[in-house]
Structure formats: C-alpha cells, structure tokens
Protein backbone atom coordinates (compact mmCIF):
# COMPACT_ATOMS: atom_id res chain seq x y z
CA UNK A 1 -5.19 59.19 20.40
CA UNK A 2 -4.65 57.48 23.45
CA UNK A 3 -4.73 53.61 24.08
CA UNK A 4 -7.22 54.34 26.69
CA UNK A 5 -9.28 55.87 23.89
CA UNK A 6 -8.93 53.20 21.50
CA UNK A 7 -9.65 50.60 23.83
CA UNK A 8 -12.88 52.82 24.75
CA UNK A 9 -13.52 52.98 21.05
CA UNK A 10 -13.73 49.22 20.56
CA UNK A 11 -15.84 49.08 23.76
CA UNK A 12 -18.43 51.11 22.03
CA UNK A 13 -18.29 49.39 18.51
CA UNK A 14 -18.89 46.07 20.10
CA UNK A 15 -22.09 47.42 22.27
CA UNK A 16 -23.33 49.01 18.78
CA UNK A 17 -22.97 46.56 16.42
CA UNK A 18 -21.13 48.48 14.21
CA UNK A 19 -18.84 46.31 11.55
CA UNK A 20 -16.45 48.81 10.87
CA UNK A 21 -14.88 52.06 12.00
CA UNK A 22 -12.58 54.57 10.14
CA UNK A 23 -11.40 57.72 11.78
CA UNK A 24 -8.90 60.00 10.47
CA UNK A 25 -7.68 63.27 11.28
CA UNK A 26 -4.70 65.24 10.76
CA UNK A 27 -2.21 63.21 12.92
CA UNK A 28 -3.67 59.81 13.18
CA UNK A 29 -5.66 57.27 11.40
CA UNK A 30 -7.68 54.62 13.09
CA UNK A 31 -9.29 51.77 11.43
CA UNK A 32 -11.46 48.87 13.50
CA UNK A 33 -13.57 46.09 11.78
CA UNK A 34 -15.43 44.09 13.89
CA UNK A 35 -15.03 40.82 12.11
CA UNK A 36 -13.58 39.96 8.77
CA UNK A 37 -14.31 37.82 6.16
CA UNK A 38 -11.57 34.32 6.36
CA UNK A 39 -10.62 33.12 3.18
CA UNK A 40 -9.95 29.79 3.62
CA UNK A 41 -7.79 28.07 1.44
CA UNK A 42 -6.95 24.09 1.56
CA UNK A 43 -3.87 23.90 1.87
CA UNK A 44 -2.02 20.54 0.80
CA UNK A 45 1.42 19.49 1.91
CA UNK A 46 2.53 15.98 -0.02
CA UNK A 47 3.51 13.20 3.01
CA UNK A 48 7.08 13.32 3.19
CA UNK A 49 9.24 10.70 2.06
CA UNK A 50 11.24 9.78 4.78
CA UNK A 51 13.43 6.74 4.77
CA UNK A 52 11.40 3.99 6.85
CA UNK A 53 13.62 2.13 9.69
CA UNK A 54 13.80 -1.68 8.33
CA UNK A 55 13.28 -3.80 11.42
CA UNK A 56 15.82 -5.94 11.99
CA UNK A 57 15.33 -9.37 11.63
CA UNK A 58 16.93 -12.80 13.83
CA UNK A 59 17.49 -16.04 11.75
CA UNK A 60 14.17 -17.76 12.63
CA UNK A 61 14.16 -21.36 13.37
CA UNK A 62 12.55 -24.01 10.97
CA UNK A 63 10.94 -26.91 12.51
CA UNK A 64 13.86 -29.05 11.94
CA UNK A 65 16.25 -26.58 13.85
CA UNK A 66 17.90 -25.47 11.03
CA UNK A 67 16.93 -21.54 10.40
CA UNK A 68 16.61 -19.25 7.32
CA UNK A 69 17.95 -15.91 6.97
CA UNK A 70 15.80 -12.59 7.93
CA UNK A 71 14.18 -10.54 5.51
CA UNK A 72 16.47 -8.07 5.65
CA UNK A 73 19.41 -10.05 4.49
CA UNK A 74 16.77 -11.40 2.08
CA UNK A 75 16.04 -7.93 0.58
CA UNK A 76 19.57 -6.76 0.11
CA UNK A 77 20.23 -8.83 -2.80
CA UNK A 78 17.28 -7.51 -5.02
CA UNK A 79 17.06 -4.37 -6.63
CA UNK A 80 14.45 -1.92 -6.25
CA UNK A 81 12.25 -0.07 -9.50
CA UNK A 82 11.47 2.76 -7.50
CA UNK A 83 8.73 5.65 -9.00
CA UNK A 84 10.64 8.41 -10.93
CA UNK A 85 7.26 10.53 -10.39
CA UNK A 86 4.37 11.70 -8.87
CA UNK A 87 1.47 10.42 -10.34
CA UNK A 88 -1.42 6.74 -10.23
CA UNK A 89 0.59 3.97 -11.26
CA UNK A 90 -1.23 1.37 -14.32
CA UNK A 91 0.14 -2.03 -14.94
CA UNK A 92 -1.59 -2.35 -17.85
CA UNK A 93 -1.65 -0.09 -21.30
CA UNK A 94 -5.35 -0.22 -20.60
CA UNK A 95 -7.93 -2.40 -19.12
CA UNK A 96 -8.47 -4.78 -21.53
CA UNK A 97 -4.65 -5.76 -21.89
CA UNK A 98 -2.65 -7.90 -19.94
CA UNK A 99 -0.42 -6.54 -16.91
CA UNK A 100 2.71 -5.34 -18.47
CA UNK A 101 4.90 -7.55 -16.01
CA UNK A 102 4.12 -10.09 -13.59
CA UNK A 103 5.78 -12.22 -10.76
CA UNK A 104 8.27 -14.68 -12.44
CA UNK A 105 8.84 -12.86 -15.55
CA UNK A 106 12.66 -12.13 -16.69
CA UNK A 107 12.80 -7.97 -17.76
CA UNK A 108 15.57 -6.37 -19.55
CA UNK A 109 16.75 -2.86 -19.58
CA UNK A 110 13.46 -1.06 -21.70
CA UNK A 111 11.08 -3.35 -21.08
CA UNK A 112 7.94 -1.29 -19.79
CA UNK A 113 7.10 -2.65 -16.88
CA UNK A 114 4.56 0.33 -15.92
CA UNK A 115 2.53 3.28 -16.60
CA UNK A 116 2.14 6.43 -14.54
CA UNK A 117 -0.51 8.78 -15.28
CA UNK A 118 0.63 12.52 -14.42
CA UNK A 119 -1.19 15.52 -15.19
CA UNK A 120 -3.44 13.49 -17.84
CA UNK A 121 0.11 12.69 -19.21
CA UNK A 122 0.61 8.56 -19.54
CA UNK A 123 4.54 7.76 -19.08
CA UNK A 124 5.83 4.87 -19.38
CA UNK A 125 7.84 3.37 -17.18
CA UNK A 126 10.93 1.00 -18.79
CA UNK A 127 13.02 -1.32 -16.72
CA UNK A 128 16.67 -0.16 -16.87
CA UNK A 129 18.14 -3.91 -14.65
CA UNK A 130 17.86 -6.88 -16.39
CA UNK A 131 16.61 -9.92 -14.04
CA UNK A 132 13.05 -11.62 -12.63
CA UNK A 133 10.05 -9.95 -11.61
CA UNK A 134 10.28 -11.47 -7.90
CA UNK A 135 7.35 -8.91 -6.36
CA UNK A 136 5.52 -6.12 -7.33
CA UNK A 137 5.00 -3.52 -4.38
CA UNK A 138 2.56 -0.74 -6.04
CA UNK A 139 -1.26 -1.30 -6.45
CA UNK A 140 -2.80 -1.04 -10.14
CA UNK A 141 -4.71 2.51 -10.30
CA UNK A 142 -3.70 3.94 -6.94
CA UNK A 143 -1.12 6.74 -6.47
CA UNK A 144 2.33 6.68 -5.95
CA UNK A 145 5.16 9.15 -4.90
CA UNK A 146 8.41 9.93 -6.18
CA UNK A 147 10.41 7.22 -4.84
CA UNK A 148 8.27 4.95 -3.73
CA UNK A 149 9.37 1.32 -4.36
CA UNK A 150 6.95 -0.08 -7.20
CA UNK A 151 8.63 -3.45 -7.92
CA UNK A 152 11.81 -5.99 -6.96
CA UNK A 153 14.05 -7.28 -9.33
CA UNK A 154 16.43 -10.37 -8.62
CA UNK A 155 19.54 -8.96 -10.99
CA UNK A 156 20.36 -11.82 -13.48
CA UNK A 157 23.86 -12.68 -12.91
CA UNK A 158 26.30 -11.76 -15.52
C-alpha cells in the first residue's frame, strides 16, 4: 500500500465516521482508529529541595549609630533539626497534651521534640544537640519534606 492510499484511506474514515479500521492482507497490515480513549493519570512529582540562596545581609544601623550584625551571621551559630522524613509534622503526642518543645526550653540529645506522621506510621522525632529551643520553623499538622528545617537550636557550650 501506498502512502497516497493510506492518506486516501484516512480521508474516507474521517468523512464516514468510522472509529476504527483494520485491513490486512498477505503483505501488509493497516490499522487506523479514529480517536482513542486517554487514560489520564495524575501524575505527582514532590517540589524539589533545592538549597535556597540566603540573602546577604549589611550590619544595619541602630538608632544610636551603633549597628547589629545581619541575620546571616546571626544564623550561623545555631544548629538546625532538620526533617529526617516525608511526612505532617505534630508537636504534640496528641491534642490534648502540651507541645513537646517550645521557645526557651533547654533539649538534650533524645529528648522528642516532634512527631511525624508517615504512612499512618507516628515517629518520633528525638533531639540528638543538646542546647535551647531558640525558634521553631515547622507548623503543627502541616507537611514537611525531607530536609526541611523544623527547629533551631543554640548548642549549649561545653
């Protein structure tokens, strides 16, 4: 079969309103659907975790002329409890109970200071720094990735 015959073959299924064609002979085999059914599945790619560029901070001035150190500078000395997991983070064993951890308290190395939920699967999260609780970065009952910064730590000196 030609491609001038094919192409005249497609002509004709679309002026018929044919769905499908199958023709088959000894030396050839032609099949032509008219439309096909799409499965559509959802398809889900997590966000990446890409390292976010830390703007860089001046000193800023105080009122008195004296200034303060930037954030960044700031940052460097506290150590972050990152997420070892994909899952929704719980500061609390359950809602009646007090937050595990809160701003100003002093953690040591397996304290809990979370719970992720993962696959109906409740880990819990221990502290392996020992120092203060200076802010916690993560949202009660959202989700978090693996990686993402939950809390900072000021290390206690030693």
């Amino acid at each position: 079969m030609k491609a001038k015959e094919i192409r005249d073959l497609i002509d004709y299924i679309k002026s018929t309103g044919l769905e499908e064609v199958n023709i088959e002979t000894e030396t050839f085999k032609v099949k032509i659907k008219r439309s096909s059914e799409v499965i559509s599945q959802p398809h889900y790619s997590p966000p990446l975790n890409l390292p976010q560029a830390v703007p860089k901070e001046t000193p800023e001035t105080v009122g008195d002329g004296s200034s303060t150190p930037g954030k960044e500078v700031e940052d460097k000395k506290y150590i972050t409890i990152k997420s070892p997991m994909i899952g929704t983070i719980y500061m609390a064993p359950n809602p009646e109970s007090p937050d595990f951890i809160k701003v100003g308290d002093v953690i040591k190395p397996g304290d809990t200071v979370c719970v992720i939920e993962a696959m109906k699967l409740f880990n819990e999260i221990e502290a392996e720094v020992s120092g203060t609780v200076v802010k916690i970065i993560a949202e009660n009952a959202n989700p978090v990735e693996y990686d993402q910064p939950l809390f900072l730590i000021n290390p206690s000196k030693k």
